[in-house]
Protein backbone atom coordinates (compact mmCIF):
# COMPACT_ATOMS: atom_id res chain seq x y z
CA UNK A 1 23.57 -16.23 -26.57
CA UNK A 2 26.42 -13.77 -26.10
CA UNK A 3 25.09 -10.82 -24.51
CA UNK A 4 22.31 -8.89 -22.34
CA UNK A 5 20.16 -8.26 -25.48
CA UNK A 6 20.00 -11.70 -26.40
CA UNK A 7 18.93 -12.79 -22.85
CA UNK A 8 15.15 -15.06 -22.89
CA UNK A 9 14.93 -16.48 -19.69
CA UNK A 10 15.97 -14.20 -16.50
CA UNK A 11 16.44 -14.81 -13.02
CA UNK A 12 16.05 -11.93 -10.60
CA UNK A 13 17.46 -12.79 -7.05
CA UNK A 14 15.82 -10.32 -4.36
CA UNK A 15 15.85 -12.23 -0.99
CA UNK A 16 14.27 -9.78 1.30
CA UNK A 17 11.08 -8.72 2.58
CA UNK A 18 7.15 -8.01 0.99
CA UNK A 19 8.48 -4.10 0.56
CA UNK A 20 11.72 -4.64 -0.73
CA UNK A 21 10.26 -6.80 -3.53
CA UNK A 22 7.90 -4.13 -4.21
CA UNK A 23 10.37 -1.42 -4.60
CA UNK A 24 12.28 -3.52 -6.93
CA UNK A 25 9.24 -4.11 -9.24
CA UNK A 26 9.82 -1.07 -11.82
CA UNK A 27 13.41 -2.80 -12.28
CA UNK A 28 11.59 -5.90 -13.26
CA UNK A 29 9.05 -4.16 -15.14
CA UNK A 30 12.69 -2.84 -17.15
CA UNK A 31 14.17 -6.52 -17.02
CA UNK A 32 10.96 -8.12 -18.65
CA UNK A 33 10.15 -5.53 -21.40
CA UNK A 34 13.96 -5.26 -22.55
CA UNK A 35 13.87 -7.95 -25.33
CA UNK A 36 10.44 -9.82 -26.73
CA UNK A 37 9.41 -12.96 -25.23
CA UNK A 38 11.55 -12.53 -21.75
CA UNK A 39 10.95 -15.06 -19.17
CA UNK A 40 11.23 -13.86 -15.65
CA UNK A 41 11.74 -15.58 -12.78
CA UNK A 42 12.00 -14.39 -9.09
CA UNK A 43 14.11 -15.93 -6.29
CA UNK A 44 13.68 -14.92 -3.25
CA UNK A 45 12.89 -15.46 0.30
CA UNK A 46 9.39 -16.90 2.04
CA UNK A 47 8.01 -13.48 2.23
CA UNK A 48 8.84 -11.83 -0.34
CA UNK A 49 7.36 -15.07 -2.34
CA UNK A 50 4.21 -14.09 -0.81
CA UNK A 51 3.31 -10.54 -2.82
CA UNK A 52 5.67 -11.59 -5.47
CA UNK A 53 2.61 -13.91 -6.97
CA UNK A 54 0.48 -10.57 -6.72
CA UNK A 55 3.25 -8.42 -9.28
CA UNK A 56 2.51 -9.44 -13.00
CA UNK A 57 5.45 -8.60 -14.38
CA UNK A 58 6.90 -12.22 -12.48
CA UNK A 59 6.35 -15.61 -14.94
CA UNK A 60 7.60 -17.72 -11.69
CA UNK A 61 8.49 -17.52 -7.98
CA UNK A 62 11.32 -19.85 -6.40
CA UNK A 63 11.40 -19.50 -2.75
CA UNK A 64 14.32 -20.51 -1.11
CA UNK A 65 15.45 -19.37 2.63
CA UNK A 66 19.33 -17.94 1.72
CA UNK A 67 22.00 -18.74 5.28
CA UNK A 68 23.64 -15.36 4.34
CA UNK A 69 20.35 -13.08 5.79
CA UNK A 70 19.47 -12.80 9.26
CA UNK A 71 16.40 -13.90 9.00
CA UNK A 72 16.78 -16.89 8.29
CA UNK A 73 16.66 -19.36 10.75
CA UNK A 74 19.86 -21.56 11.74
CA UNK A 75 20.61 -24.54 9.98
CA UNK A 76 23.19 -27.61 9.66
CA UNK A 77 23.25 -29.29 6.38
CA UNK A 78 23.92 -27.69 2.70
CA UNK A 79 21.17 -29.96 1.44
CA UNK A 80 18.94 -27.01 0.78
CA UNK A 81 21.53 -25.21 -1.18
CA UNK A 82 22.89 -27.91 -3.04
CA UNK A 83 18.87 -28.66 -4.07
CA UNK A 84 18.54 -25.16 -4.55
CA UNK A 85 21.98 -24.65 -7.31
CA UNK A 86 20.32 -27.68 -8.81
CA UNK A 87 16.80 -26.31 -9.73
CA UNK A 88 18.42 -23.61 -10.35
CA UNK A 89 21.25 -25.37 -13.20
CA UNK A 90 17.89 -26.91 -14.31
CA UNK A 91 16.10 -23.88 -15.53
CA UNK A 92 18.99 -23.52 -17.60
CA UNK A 93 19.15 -19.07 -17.07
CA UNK A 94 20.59 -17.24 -19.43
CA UNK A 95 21.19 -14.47 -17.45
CA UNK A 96 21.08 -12.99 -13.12
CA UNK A 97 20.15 -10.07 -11.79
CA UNK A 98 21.08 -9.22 -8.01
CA UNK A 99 19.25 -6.84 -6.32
CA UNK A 100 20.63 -6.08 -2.67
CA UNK A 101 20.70 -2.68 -0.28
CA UNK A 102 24.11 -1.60 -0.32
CA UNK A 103 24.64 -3.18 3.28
CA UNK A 104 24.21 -6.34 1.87
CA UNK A 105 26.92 -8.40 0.02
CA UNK A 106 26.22 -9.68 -3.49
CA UNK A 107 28.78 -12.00 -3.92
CA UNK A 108 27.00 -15.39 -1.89
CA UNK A 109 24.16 -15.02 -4.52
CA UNK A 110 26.75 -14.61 -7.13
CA UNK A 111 28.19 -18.28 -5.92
CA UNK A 112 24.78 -19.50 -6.38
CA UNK A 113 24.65 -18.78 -9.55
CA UNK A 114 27.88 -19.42 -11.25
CA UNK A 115 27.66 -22.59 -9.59
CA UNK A 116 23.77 -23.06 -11.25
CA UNK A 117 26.38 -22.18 -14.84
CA UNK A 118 24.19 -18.78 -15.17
CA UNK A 119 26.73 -17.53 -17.69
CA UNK A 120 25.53 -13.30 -16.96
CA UNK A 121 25.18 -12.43 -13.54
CA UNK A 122 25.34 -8.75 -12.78
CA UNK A 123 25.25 -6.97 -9.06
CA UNK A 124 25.98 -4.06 -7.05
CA UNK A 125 29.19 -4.95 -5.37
CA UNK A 126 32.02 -2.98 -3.32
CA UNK A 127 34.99 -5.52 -4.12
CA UNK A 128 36.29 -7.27 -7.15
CA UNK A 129 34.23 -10.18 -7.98
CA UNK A 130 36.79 -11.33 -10.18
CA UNK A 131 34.64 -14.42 -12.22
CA UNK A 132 31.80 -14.44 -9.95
CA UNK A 133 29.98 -11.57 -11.57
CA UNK A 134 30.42 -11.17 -15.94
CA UNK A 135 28.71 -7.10 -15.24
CA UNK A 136 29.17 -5.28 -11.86
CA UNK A 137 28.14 -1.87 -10.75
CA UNK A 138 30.90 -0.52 -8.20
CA UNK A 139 28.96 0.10 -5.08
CA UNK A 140 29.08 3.66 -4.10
CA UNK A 141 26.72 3.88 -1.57
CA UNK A 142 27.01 5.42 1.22
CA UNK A 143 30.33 7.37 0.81
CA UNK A 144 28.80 8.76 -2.07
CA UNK A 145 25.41 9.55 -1.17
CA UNK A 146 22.17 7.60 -0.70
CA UNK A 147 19.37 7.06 -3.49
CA UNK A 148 15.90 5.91 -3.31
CA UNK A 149 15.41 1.78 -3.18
CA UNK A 150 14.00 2.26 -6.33
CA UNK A 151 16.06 4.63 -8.16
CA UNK A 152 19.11 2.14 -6.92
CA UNK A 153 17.68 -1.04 -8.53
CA UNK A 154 16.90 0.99 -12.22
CA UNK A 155 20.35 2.52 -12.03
CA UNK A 156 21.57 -1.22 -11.81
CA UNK A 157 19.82 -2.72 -14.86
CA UNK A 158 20.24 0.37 -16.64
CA UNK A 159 23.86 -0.60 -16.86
CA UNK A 160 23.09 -3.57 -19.04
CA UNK A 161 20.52 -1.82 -21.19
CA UNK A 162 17.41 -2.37 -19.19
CA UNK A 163 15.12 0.71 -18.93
CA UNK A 164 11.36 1.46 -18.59
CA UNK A 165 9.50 5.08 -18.84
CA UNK A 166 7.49 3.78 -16.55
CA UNK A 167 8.37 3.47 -13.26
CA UNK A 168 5.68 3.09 -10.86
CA UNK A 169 5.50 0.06 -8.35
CA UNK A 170 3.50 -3.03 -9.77
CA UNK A 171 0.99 -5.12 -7.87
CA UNK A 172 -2.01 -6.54 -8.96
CA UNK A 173 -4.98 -8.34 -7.42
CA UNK A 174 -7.71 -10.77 -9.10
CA UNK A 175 -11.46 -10.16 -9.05
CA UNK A 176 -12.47 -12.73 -6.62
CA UNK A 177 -10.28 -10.47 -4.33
CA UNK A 178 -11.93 -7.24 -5.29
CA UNK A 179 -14.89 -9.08 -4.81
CA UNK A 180 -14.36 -10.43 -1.62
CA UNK A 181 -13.36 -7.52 -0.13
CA UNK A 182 -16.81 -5.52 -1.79
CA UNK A 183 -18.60 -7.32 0.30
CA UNK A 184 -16.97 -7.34 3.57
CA UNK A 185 -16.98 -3.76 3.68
CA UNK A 186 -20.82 -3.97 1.91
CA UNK A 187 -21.24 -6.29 5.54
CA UNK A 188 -19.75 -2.75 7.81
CA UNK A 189 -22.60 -1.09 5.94
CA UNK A 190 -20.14 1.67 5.97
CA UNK A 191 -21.79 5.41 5.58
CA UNK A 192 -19.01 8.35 5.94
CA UNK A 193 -15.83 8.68 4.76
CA UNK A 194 -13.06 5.93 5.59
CA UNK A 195 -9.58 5.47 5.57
CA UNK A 196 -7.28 2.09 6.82
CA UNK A 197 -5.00 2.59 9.57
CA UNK A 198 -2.40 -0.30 9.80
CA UNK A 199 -0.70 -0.23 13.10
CA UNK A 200 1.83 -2.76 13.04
CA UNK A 201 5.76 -3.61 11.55
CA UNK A 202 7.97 -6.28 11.65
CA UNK A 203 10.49 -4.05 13.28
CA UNK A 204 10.05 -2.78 16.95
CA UNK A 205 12.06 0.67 15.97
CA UNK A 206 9.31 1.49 13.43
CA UNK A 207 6.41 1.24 14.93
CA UNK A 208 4.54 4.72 16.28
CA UNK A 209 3.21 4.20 19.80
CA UNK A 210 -0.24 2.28 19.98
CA UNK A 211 -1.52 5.22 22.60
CA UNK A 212 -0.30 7.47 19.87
CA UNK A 213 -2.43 6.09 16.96
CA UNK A 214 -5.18 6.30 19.43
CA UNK A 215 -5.21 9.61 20.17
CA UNK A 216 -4.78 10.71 16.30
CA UNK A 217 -7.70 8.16 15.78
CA UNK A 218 -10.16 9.29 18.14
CA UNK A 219 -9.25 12.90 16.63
CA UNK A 220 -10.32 11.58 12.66
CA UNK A 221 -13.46 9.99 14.11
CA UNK A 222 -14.38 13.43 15.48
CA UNK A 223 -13.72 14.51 12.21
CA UNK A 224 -16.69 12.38 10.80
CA UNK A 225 -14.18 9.90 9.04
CA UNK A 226 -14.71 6.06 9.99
CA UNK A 227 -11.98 3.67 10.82
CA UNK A 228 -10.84 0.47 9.48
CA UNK A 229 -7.76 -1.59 11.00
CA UNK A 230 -5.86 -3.97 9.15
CA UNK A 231 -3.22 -6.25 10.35
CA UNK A 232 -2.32 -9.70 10.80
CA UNK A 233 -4.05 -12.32 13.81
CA UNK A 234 -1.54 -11.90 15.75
CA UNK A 235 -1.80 -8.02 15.40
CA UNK A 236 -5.28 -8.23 16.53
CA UNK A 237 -4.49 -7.45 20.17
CA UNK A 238 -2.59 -4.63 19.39
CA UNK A 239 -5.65 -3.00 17.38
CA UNK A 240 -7.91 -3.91 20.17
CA UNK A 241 -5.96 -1.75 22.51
CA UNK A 242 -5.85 1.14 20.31
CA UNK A 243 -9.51 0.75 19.69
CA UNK A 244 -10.10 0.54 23.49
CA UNK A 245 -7.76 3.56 24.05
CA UNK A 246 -9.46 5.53 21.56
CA UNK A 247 -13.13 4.94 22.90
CA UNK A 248 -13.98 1.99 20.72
CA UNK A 249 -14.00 3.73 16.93
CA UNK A 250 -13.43 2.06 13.98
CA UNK A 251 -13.57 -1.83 12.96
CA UNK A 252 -10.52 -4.02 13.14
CA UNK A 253 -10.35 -6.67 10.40
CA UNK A 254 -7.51 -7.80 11.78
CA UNK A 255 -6.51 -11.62 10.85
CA UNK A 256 -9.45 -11.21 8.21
CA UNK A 257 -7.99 -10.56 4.77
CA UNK A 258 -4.89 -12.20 2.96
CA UNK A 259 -2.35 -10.43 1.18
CA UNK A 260 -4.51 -10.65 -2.15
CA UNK A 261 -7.40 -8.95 -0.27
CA UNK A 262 -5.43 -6.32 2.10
CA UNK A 263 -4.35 -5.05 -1.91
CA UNK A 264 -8.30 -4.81 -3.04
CA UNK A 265 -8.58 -3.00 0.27
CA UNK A 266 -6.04 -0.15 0.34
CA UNK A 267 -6.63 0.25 -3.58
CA UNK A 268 -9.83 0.66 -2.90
CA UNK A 269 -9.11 3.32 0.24
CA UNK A 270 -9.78 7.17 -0.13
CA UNK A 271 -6.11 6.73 2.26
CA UNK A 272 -3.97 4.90 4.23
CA UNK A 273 -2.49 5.83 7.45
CA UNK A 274 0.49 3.36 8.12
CA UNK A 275 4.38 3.02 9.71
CA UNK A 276 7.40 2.39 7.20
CA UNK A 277 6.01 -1.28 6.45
CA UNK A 278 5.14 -3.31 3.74
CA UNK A 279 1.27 -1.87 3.62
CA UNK A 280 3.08 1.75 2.48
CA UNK A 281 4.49 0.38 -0.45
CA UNK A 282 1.40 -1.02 -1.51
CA UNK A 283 -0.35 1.81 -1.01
CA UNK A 284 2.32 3.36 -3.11
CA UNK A 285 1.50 0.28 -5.89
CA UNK A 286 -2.04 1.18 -5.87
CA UNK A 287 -1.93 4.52 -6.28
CA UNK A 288 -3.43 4.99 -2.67
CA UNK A 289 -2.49 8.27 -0.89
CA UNK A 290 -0.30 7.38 2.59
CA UNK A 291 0.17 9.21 5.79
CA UNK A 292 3.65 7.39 6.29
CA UNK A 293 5.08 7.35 10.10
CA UNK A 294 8.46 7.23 9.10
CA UNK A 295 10.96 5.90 11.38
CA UNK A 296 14.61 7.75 10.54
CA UNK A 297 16.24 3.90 10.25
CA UNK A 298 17.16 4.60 6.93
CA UNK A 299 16.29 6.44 4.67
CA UNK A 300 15.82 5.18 1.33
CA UNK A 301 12.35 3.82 1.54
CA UNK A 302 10.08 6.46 1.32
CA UNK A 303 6.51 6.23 -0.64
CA UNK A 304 7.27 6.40 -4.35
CA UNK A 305 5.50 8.19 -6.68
CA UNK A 306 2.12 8.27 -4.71
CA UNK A 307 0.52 11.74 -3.01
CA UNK A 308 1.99 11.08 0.36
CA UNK A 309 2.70 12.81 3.84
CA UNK A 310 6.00 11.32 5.32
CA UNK A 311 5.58 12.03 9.16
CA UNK A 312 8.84 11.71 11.77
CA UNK A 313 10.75 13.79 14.18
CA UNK A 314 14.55 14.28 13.58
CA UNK A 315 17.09 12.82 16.24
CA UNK A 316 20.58 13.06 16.32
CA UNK A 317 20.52 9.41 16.43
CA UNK A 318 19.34 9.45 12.97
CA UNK A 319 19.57 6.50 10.02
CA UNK A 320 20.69 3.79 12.75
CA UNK A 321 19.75 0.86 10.27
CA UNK A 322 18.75 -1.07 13.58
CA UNK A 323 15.32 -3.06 14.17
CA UNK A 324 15.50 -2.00 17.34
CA UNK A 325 16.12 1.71 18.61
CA UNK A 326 19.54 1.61 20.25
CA UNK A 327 19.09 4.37 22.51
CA UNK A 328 15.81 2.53 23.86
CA UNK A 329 13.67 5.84 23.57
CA UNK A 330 11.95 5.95 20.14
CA UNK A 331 11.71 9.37 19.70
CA UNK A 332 11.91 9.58 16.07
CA UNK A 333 8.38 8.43 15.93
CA UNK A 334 7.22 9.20 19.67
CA UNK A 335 8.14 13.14 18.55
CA UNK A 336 5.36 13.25 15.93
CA UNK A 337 2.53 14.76 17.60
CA UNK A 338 -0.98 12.38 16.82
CA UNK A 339 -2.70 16.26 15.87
CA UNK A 340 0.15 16.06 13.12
CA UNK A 341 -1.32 12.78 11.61
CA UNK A 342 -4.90 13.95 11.59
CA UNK A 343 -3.49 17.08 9.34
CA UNK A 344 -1.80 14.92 7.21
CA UNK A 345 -4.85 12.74 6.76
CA UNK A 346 -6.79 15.55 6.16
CA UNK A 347 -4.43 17.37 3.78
CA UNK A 348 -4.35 14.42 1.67
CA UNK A 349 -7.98 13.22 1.87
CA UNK A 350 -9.31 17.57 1.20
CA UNK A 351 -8.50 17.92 -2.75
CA UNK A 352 -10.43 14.62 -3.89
CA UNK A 353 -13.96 13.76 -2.65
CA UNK A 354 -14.18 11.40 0.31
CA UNK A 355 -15.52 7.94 -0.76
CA UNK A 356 -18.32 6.46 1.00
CA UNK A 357 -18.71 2.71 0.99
CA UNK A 358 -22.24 2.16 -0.22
């Protein structure tokens, strides 16, 4: 095996979060379909392992919790690393793809693998990698200019040959799911129009205020629509309050469906009304029109490719990158007025007929 072309059996390293993984999907999709009979395999961190099982273009997940991200939690031996270069020597690669955001330094995951003897490894990177990448893509971003997570990720395996005219974001769900989630919302004997709101983030700085998703929800209940929240248990309190707030509409299923099911649901969903989360790239997987509350963080993760209504207010304080707002006020999200939402919703919802849950 001397080259790209010749490449079986890839590994794709992508140690981030459920939406990252998602956005890197029609890179994968370019990865797998570049030479017959590819293998794929994806590394990458607890959850992103978790919707990575959903996306079929994936043969295998390897999990593994990398020291270099913040997220992971502190630890004091190299035993997991040295177990991890190990199963990875094992699987005997013939070839690594990096994916990163351009804040993020390749070259740790390129140690990983030139120690696993990957003999291709290719990345974004800003410095010379000297031997620890064979194929690098100078990284340009953001002195000269900012693309979509997406578009970054097929620029990159574009440079080794690796395209795809189809670029949509892949996720898949089985029948049992579908199934499943028929009859829950069969057991809400559901009988006007309904669309999922899902309230929560990971991140404190992009999450629109609960009082603020109750007004705009008490507003599309007047509008005949019914209601259903989605989050995780411990999310459940949070709905609650915005249900209270808004005078009790809507049903929270909160803490009731797994990632498998929460896919049935918002592919089966006339539209989804969400903050800059995982949920909104699913949606955007599914083909699911999104209302997206769109916290100006940054500014490369956007719905792609899906009808969708991107909702924030501009600060000067723009594109911070933080988890938390650093000036403490929130206002690129508290600025967007709930009677904003509810015209969104209904913009996107008015040129396709309104599906009622029988």
């Amino acid at each position: 095996m001397t080259g790209w072309s010749e490449a079986r059996n890839i590994l794709a390293v992508r140690l981030d979060t459920l939406g990252d993984v998602l956005m890197t999907t029609p890179a994968l999709r370019a990865l797998k379909g570049g030479s017959p009979g590819r293998r794929l395999t994806l590394l990458t961190s607890p959850p992103g392992a978790a919707v990575a099982r959903l996306v079929p273009e994936i043969d295998e997940v390897l999990v593994y919790g990398a020291p270099w991200l913040k997220a992971t939690p502190p630890r004091t031996s190299s035993v997991p690393d040295l177990e991890m270069i190990h199963l990875l020597r094992e699987q005997q690669f013939d070839a690594a793809v990096i994916f990163t955001v351009y804040s993020q330094n390749p070259l740790p995951s390129a140690m990983l693998c030139s120690l696993a003897d990957i003999p291709l490894r290719l990345a974004h990177c800003r410095e010379n990698p000297y031997q620890l990448l064979t194929d690098w893509v100078r990284e340009t971003e953001p002195e000269g200019g900012i693309r979509h997570e997406v578009q970054r990720q097929l620029d990159l395996v574009a440079a080794v040959g690796a395209r795809t005219p189809d670029e949509r974001l892949s996720l898949s769900f089985s029948p049992g799911a579908a199934a499943r989630v028929a009859e829950r919302l069969a057991g809400l004997a559901l009988t006007r129009p309904w669309v999922v709101i899902h309230p929560g983030a990971t991140a404190a700085s992009r999450r629109y205020p609960p009082e603020s998703f109750a007004q705009a929800a008490r507003q599309l209940a007047g509008q005949g629509l019914t209601l259903l929240f989605t989050g995780s248990g411990g999310e459940a309190e949070l709905i609650a309050d915005i249900r209270r707030m808004a005078g009790g509409v809507g049903h929270s299923l909160a803490g009731e469906l797994d990632l498998e099911e929460l896919s049935a649901l918002i592919a089966r969903a006339p539209l989804l009304i969400s903050n800059n989360t995982g949920p909104a790239h699913m949606a955007a997987a599914l083909g699911t029109p999104v209302v997206d509350l769109y916290a100006l963080t940054n500014p490369q993760h956007t719905p792609w490719q899906v009808p969708s209504r991107v909702l924030s207010h501009d600060v000067p304080c723009r594109w911070c990158y933080r988890s938390v707002c650093p000036e403490g006020h929130h206002l690129c999200l508290r600025g967007v007025p709930p009677e904003e939402v509810v015209a969104a919703a209904l913009d996107l919802l008015e040129p396709a007929p309104l599906e009622c849950v029988p």
